[in-house]
N, C-alpha and C. Protein backbone atom coordinates (compact mmCIF):
# COMPACT_ATOMS: atom_id res chain seq x y z
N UNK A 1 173.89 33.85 7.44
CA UNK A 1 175.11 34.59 7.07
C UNK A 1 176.28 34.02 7.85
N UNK A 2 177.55 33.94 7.27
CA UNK A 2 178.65 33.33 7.67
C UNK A 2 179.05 34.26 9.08
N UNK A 3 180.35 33.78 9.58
CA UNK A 3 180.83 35.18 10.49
C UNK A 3 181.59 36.05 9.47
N UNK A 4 181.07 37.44 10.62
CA UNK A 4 181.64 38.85 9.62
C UNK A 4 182.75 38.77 9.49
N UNK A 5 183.74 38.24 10.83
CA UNK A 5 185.17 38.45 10.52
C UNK A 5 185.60 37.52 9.71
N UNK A 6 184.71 36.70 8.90
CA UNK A 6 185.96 35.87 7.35
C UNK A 6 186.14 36.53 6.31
N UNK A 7 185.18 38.35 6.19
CA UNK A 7 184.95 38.79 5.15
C UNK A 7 186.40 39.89 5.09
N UNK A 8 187.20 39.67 4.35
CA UNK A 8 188.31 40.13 3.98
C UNK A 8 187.89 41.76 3.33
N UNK A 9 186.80 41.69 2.49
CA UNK A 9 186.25 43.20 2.40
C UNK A 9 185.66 43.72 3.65
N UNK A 10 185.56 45.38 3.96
CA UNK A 10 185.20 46.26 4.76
C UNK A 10 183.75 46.66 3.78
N UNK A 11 182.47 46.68 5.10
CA UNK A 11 181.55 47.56 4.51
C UNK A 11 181.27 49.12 5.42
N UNK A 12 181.34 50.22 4.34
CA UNK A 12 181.18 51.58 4.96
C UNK A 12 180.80 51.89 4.63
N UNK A 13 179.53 52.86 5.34
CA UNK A 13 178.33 53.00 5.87
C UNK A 13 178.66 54.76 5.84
N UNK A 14 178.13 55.58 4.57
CA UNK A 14 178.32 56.68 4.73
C UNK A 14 177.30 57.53 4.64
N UNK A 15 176.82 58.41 5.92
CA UNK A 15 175.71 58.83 5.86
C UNK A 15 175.99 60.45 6.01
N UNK A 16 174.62 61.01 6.30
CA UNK A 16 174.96 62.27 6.67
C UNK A 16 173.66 63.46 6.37
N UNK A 17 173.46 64.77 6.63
CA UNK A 17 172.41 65.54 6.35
C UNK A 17 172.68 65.79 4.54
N UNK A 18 171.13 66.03 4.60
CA UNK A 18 171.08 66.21 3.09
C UNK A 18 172.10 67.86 2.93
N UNK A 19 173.32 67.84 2.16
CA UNK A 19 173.70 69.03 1.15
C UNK A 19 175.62 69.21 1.84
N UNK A 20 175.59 67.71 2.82
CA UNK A 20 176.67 67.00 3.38
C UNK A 20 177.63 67.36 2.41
N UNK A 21 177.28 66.74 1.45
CA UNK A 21 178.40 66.14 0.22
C UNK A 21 178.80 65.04 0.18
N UNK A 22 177.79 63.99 0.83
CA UNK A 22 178.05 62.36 0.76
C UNK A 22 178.26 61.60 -0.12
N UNK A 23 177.37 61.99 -1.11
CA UNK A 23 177.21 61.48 -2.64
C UNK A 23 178.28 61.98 -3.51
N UNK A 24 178.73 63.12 -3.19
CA UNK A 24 180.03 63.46 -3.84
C UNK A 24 182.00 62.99 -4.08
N UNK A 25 181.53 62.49 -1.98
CA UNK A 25 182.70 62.07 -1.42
C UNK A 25 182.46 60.51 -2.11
N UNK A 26 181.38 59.80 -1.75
CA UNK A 26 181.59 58.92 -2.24
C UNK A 26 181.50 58.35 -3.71
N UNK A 27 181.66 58.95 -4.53
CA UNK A 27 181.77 59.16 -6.33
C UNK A 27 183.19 59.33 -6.35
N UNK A 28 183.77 60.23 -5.79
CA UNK A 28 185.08 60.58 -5.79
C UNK A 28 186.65 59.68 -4.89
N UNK A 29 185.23 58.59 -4.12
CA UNK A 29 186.08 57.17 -3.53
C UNK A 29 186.18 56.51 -4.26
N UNK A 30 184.98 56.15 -4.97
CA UNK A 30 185.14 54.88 -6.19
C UNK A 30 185.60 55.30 -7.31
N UNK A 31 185.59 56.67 -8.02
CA UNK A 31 186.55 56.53 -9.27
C UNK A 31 187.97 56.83 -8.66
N UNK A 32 188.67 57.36 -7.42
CA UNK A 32 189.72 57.27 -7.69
C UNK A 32 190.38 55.84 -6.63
N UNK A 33 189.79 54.97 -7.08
CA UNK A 33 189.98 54.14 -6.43
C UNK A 33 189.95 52.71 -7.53
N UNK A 34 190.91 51.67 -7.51
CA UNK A 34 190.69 50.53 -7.84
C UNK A 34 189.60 49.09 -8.34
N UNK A 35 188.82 49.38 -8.94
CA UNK A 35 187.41 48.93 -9.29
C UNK A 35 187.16 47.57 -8.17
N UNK A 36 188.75 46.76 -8.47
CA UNK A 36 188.69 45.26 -7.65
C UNK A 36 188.70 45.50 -6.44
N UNK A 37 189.21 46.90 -5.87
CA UNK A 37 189.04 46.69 -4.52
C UNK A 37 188.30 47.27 -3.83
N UNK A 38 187.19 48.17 -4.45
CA UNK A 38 186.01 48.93 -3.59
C UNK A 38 184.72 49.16 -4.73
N UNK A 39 183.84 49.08 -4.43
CA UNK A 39 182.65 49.50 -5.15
C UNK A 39 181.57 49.98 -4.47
N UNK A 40 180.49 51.10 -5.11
CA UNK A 40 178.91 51.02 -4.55
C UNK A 40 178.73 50.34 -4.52
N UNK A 41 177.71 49.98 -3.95
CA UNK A 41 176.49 49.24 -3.40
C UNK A 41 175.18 49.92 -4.22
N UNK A 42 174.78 48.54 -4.36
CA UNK A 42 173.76 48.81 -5.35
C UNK A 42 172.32 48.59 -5.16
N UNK A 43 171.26 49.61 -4.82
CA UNK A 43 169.81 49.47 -3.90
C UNK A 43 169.11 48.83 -5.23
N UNK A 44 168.09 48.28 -4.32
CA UNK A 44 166.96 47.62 -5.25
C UNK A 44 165.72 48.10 -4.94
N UNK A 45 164.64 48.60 -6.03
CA UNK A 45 163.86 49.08 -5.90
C UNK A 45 162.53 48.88 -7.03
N UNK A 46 161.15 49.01 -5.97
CA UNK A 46 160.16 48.75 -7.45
C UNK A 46 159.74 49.49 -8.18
N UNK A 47 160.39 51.24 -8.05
CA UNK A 47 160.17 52.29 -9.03
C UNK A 47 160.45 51.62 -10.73
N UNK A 48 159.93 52.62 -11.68
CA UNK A 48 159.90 51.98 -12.92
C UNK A 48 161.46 52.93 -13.08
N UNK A 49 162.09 52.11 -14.00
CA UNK A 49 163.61 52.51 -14.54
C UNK A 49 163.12 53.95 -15.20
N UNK A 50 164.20 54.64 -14.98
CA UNK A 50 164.03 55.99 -15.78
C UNK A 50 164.60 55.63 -17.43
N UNK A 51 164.63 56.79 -17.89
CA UNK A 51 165.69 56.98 -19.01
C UNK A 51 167.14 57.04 -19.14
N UNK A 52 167.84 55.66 -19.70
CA UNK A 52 169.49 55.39 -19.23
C UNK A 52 169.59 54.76 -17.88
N UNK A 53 168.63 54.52 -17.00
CA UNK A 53 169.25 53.65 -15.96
C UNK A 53 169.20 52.40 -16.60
N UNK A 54 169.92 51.18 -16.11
CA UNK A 54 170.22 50.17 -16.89
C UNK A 54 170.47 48.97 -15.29
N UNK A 55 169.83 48.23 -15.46
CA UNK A 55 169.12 47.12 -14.32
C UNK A 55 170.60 46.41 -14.06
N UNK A 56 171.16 46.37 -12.60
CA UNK A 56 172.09 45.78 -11.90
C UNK A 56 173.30 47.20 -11.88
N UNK A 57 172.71 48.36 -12.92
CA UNK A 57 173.81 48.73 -12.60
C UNK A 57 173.35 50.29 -11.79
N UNK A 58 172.76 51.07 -12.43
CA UNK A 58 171.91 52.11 -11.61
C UNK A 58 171.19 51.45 -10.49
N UNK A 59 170.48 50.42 -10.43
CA UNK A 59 169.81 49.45 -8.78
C UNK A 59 169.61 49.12 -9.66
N UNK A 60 169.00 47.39 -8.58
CA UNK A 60 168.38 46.10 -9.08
C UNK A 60 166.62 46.23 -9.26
N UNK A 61 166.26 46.82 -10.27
CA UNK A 61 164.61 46.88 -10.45
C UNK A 61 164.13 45.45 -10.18
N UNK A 62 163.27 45.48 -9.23
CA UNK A 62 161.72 44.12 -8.76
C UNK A 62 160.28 44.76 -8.68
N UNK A 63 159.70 43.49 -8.89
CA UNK A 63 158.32 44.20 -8.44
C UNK A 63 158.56 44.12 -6.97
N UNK A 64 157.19 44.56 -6.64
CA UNK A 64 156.69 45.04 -5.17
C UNK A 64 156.81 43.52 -4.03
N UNK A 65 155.75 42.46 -5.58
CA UNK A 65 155.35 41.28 -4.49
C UNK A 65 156.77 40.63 -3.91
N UNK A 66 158.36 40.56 -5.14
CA UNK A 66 159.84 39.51 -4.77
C UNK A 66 159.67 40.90 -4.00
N UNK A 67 159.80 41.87 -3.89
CA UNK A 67 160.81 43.02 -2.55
C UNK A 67 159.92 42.40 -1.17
N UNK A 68 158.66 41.80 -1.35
CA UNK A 68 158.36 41.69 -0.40
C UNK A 68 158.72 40.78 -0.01
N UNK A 69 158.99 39.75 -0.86
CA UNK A 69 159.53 38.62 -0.63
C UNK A 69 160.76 38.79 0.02
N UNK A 70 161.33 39.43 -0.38
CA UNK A 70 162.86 39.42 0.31
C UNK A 70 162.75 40.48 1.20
N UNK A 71 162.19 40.81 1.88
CA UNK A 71 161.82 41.13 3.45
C UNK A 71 161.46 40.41 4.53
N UNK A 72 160.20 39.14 3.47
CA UNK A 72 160.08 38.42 4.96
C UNK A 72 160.93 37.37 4.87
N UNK A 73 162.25 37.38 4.17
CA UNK A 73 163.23 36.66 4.17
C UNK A 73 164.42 36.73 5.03
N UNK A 74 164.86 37.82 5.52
CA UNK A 74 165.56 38.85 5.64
C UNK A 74 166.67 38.68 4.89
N UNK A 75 166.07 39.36 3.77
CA UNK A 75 167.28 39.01 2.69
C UNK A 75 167.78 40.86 2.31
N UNK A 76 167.24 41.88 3.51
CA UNK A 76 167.49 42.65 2.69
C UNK A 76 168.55 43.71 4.16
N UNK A 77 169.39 44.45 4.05
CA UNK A 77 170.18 44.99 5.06
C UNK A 77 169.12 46.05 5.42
N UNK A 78 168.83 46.61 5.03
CA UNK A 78 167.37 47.23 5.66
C UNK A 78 166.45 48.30 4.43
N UNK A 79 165.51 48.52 4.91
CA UNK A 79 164.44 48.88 3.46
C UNK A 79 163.58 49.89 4.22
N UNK A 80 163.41 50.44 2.96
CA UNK A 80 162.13 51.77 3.71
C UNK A 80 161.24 51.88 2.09
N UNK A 81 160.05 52.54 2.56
CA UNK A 81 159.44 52.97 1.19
C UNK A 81 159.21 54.67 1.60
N UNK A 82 159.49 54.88 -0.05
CA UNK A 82 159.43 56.59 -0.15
C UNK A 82 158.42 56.76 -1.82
N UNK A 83 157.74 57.63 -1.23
CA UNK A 83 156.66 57.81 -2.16
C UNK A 83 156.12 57.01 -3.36
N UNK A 84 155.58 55.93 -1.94
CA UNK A 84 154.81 54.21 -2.59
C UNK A 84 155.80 53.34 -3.39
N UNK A 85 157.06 53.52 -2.94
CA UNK A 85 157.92 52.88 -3.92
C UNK A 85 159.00 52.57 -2.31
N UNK A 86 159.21 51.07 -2.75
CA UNK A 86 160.58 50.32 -2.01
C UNK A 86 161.85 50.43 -2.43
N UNK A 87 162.85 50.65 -1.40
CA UNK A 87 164.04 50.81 -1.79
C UNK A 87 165.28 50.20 -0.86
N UNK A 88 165.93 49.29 -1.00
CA UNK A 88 166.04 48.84 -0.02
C UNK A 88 167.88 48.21 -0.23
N UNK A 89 168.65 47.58 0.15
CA UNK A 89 170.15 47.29 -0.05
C UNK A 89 169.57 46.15 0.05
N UNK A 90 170.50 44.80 -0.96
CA UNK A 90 170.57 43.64 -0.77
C UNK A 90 171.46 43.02 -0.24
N UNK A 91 170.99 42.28 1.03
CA UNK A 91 172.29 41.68 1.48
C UNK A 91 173.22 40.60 0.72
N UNK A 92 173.04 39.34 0.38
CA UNK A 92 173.58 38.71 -0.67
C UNK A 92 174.85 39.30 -1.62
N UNK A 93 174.33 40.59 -2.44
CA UNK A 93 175.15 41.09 -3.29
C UNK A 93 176.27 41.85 -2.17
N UNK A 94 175.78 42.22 -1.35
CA UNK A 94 177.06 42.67 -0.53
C UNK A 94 178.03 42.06 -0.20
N UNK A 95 177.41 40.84 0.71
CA UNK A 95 177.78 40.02 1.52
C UNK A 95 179.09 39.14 0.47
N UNK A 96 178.57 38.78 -1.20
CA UNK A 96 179.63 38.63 -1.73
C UNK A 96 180.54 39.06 -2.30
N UNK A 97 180.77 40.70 -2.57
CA UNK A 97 181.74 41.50 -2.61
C UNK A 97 182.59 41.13 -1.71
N UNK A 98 181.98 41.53 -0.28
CA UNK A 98 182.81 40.85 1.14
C UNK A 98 183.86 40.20 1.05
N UNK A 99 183.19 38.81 0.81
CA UNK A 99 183.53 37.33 0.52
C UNK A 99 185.13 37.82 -0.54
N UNK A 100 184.94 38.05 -1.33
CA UNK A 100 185.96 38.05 -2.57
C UNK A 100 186.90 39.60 -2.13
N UNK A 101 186.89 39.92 -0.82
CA UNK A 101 188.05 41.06 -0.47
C UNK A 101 187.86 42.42 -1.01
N UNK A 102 186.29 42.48 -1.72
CA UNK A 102 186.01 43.64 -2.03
C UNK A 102 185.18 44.53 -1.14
N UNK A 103 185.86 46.08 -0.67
CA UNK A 103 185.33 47.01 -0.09
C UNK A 103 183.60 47.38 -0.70
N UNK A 104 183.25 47.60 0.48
CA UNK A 104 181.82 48.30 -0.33
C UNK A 104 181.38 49.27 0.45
N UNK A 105 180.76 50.50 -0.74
CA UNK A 105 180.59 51.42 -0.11
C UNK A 105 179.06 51.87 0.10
N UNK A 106 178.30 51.85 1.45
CA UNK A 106 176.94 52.16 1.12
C UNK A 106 176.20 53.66 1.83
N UNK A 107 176.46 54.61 0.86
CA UNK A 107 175.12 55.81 0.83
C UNK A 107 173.99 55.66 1.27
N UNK A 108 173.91 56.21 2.51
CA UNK A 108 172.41 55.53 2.64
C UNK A 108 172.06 57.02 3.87
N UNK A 109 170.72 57.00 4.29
CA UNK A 109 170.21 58.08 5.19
C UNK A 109 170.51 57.41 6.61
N UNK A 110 170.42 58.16 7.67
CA UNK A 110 170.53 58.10 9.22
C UNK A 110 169.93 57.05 9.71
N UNK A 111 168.36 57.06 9.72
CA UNK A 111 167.71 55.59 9.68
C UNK A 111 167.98 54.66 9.18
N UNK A 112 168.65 54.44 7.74
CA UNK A 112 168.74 53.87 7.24
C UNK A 112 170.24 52.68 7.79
N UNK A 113 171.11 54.02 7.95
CA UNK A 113 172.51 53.02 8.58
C UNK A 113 171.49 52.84 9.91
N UNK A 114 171.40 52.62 10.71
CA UNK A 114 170.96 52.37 12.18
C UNK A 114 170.66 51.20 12.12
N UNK A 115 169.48 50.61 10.70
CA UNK A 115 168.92 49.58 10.64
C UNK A 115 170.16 48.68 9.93
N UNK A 116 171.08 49.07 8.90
CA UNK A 116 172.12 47.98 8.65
C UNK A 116 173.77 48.21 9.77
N UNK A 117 173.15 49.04 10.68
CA UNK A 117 174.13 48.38 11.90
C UNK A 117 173.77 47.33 12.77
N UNK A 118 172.26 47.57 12.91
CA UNK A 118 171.44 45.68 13.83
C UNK A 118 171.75 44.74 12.73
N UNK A 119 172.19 45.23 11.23
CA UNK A 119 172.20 43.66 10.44
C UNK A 119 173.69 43.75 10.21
N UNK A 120 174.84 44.44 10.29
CA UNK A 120 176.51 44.06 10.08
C UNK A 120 176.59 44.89 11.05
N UNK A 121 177.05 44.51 12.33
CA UNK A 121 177.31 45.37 12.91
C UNK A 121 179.17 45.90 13.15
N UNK A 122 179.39 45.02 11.90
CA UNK A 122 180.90 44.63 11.90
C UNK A 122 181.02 46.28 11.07
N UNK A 123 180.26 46.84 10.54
CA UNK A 123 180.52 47.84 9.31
C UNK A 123 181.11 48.81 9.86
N UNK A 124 181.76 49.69 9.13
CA UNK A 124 182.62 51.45 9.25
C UNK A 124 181.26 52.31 8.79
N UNK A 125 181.36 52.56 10.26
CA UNK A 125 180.08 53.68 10.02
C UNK A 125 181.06 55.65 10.39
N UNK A 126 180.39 56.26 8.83
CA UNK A 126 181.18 57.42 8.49
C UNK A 126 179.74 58.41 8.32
N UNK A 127 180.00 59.39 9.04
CA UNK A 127 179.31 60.48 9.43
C UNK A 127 180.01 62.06 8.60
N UNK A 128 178.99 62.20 7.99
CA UNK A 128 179.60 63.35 7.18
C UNK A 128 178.87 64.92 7.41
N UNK A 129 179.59 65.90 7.70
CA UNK A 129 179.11 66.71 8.43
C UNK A 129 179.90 67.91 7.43
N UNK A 130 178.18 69.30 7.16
CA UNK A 130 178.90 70.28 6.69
C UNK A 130 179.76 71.34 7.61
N UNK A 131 180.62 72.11 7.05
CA UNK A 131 181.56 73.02 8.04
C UNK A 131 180.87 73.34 8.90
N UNK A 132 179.60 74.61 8.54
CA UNK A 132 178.77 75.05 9.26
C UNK A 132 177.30 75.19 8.73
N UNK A 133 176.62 75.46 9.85
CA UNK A 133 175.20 75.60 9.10
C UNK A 133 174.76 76.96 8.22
N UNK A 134 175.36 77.63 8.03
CA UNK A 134 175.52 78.88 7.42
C UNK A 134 175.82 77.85 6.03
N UNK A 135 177.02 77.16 5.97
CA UNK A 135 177.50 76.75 4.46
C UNK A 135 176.51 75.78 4.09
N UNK A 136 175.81 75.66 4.95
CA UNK A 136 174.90 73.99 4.27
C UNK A 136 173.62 74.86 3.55
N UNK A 137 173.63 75.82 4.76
CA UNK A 137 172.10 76.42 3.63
C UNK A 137 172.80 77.07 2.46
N UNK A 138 173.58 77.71 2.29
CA UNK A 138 174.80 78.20 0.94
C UNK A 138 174.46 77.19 -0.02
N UNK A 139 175.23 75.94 0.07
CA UNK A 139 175.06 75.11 -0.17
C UNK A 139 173.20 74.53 -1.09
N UNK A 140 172.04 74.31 0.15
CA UNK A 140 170.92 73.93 -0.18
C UNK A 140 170.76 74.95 -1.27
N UNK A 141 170.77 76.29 -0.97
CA UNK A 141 170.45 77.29 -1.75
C UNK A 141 170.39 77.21 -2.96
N UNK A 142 171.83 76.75 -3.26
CA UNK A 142 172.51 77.04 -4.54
C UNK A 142 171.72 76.05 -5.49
N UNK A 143 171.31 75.17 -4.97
CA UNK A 143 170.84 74.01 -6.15
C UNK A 143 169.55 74.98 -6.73
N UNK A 144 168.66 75.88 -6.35
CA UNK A 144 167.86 76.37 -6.72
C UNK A 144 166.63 75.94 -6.62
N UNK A 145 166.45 74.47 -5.75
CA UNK A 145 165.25 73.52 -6.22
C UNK A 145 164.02 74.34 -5.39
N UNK A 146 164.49 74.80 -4.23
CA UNK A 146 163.68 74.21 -2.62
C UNK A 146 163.25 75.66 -2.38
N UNK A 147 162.07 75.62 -1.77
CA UNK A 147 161.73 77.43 -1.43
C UNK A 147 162.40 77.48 -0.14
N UNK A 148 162.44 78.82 0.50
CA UNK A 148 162.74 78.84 1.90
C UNK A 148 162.12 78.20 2.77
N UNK A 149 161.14 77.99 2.75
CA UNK A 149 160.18 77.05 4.00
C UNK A 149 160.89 75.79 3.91
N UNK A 150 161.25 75.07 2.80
CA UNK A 150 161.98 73.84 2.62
C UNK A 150 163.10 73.28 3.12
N UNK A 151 163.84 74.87 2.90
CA UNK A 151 165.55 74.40 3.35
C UNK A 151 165.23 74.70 4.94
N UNK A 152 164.70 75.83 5.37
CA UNK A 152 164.56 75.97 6.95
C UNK A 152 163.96 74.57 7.91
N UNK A 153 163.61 74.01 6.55
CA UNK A 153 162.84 72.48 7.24
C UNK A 153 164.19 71.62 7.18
N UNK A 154 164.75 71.51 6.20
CA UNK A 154 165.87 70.56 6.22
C UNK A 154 166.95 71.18 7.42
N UNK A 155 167.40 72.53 7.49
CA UNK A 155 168.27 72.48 8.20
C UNK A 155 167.87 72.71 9.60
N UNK A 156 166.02 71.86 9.93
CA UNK A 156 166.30 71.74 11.49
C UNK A 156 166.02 70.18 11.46
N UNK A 157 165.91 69.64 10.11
CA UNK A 157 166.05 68.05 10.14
C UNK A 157 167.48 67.65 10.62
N UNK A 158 168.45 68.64 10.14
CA UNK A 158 169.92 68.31 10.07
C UNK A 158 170.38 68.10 11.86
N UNK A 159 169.25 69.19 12.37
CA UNK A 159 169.86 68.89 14.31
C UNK A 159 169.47 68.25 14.45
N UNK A 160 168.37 67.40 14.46
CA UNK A 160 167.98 65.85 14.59
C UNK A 160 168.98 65.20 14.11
N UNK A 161 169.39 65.37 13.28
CA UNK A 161 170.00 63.79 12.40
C UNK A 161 171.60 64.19 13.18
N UNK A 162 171.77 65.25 13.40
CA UNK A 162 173.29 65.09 14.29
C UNK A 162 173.32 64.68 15.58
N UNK A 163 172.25 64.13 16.10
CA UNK A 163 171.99 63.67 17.59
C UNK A 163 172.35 62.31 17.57
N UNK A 164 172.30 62.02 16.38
CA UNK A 164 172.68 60.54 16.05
C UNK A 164 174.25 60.59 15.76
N UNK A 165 175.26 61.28 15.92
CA UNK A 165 176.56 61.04 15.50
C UNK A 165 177.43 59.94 16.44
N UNK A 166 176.97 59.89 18.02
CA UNK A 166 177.54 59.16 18.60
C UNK A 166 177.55 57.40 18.30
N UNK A 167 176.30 56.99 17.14
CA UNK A 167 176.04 55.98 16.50
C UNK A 167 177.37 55.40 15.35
N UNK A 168 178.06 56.60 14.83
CA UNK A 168 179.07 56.66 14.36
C UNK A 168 180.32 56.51 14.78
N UNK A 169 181.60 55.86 14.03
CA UNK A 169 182.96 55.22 13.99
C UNK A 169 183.58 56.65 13.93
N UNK A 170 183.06 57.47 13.25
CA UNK A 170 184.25 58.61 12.68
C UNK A 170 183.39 59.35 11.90
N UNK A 171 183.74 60.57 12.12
CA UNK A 171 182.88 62.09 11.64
C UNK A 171 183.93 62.77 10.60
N UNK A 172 183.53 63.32 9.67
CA UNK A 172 184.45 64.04 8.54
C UNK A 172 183.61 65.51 8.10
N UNK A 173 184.27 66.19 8.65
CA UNK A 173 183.92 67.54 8.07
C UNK A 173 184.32 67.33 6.99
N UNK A 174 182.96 68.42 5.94
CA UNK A 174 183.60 68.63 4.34
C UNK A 174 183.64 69.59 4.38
N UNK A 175 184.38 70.42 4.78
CA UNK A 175 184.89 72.37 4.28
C UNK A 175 185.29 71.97 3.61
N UNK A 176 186.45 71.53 2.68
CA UNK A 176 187.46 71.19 1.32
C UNK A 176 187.15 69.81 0.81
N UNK A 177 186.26 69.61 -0.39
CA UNK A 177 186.49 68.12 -0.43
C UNK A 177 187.67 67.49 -0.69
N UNK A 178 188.53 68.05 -0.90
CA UNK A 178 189.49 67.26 -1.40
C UNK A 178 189.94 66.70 0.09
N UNK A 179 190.73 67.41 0.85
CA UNK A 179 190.52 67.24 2.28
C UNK A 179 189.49 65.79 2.76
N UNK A 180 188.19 66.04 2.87
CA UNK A 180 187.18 65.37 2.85
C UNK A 180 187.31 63.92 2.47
N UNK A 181 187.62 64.01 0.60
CA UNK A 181 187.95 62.12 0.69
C UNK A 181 189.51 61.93 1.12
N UNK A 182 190.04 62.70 1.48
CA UNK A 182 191.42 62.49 1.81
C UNK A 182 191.42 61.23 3.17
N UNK A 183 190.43 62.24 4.04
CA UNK A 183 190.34 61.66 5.43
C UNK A 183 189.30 60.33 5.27
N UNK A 184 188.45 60.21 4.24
CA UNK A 184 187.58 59.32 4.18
C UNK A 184 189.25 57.60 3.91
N UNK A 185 189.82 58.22 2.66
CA UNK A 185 190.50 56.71 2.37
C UNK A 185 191.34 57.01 3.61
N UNK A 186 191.78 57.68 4.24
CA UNK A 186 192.47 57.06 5.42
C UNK A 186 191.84 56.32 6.59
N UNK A 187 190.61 56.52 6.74
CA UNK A 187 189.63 55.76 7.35
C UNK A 187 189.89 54.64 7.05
N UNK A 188 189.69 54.42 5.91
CA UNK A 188 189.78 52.86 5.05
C UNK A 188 191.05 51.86 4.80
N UNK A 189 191.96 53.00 4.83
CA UNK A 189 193.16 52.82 5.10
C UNK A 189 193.35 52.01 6.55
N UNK A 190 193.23 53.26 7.53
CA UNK A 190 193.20 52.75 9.17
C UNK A 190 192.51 51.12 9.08
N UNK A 191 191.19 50.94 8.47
CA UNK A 191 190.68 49.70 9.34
C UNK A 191 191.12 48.68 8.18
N UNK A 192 191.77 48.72 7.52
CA UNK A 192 192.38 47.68 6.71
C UNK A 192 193.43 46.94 7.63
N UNK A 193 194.02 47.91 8.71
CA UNK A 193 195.27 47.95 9.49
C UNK A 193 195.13 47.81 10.80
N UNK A 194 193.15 47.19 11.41
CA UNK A 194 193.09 47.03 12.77
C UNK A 194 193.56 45.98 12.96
N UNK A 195 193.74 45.44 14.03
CA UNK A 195 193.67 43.94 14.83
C UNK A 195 192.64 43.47 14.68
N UNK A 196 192.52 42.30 13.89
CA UNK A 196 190.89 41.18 14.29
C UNK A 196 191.40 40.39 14.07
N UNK A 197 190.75 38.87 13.71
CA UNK A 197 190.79 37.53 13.67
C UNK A 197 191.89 37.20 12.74
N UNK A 198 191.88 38.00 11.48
CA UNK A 198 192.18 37.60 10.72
C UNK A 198 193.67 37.70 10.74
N UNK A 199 194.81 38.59 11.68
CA UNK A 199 195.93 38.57 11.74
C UNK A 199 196.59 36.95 12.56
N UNK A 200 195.55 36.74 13.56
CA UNK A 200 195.81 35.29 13.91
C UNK A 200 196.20 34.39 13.21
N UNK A 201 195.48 34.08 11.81
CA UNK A 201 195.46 33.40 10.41
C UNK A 201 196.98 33.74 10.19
N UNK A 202 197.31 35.13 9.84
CA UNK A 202 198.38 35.46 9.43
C UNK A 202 199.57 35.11 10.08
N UNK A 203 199.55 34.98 11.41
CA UNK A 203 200.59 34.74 12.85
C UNK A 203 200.93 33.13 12.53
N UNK A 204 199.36 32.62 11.96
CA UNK A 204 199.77 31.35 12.16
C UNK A 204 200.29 30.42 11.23
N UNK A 205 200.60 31.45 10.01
CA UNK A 205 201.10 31.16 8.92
C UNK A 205 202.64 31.31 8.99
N UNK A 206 202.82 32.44 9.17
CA UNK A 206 204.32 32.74 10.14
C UNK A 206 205.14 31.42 10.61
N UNK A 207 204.43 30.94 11.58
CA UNK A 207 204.78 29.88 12.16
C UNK A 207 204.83 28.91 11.59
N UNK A 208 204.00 28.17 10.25
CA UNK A 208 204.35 27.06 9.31
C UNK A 208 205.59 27.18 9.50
N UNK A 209 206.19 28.78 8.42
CA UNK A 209 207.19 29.08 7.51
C UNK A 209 208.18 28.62 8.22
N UNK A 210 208.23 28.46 10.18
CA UNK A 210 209.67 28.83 10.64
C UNK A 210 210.52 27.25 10.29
């Protein structure tokens, strides 16, 4: 892999407890947002396609033996398997969004960013946190899926997984989503607007002109 700082795109890394509203915030980044200049990220996996998913664009369907392949490659930003099935981010397809000044945005679980911070460690890592734990079980509740033993399991998964926030760039409460992606594109905003390498380039262009 090239160096991170030639990649003119930002990758962010948005995680958080399940009933967060991660998946929401970030649906609501990419449609109101510019197609050329931010997109998902797109997992690859050897589950069989459902009904209407459609290959490169719901994930990249492989068998088992290429996912394995592209593990002992390290071709992949990091991978886990969940019920006998691989799922994993490709680096490549990221890496050239990057390349071409496009933002990317990757959904992913707690473990999951940890392992693609040892592989970009250049990334915007965004921590998404409900108001309170009162609203998250509100929240779990409401979907109807989960018995009580379930959600009482998730919301003492959720104090685990907040022990990990100091792993994180920046934390976003969602009491209001709107609020919520408000503070997310200013995030994105902000690190469009840090100091790195690449203003040097710019300084030293300056200086042709004089």
């Amino acid at each position: 892999m090239d160096s991170y700082d030639q990649h003119s795109g930002k990758l962010f890394i948005i995680s958080g407890p399940s009933g967060a509203g991660k998946g929401t915030i970030c649906q609501r980044l990419i449609s109101d947002s510019d197609p050329d200049r931010i997109c998902l990220s797109i997992s690859m996996t050897t589950r069989t396609p459902r009904p209407g998913e459609v290959d490169g664009v719901s994930y990249y369907f492989t068998t088992k033996e290429k996912f394995e392949e592209e593990v002992e490659r390290g071709e992949l930003l990091e991978h886990a398997q969940v019920y006998g099935n691989y799922y994993g981010t490709p680096k490549s397809k990221v890496i050239e969004k990057l390349r071409q000044g496009i933002d990317v945005v990757l959904e992913i679980d707690i473990q999951g960013a940890l392992k693609v911070k040892e592989a970009y460690p250049n990334g915007i890592f965004i921590f998404i946190l409900p108001p309170s734990m009162a609203e998250l079980r509100k929240r779990i509740t409401g979907r109807g899926t989960d018995s009580r033993e379930t959600i009482d399991l998730r919301l003492s998964q959720t104090l685990s997984e907040i022990a990990y926030i100091d792993k994180y760039d920046y934390c976003v409460v969602n009491g209001e989503l709107e609020e919520a992606v408000a503070r997310v594109k200013a995030i994105s905003v902000a690190e469009h607007s840090r100091v790195s390498k690449d203003i040097y380039r710019l300084i030293a262009k300056y200086k042709e002109e004089i």
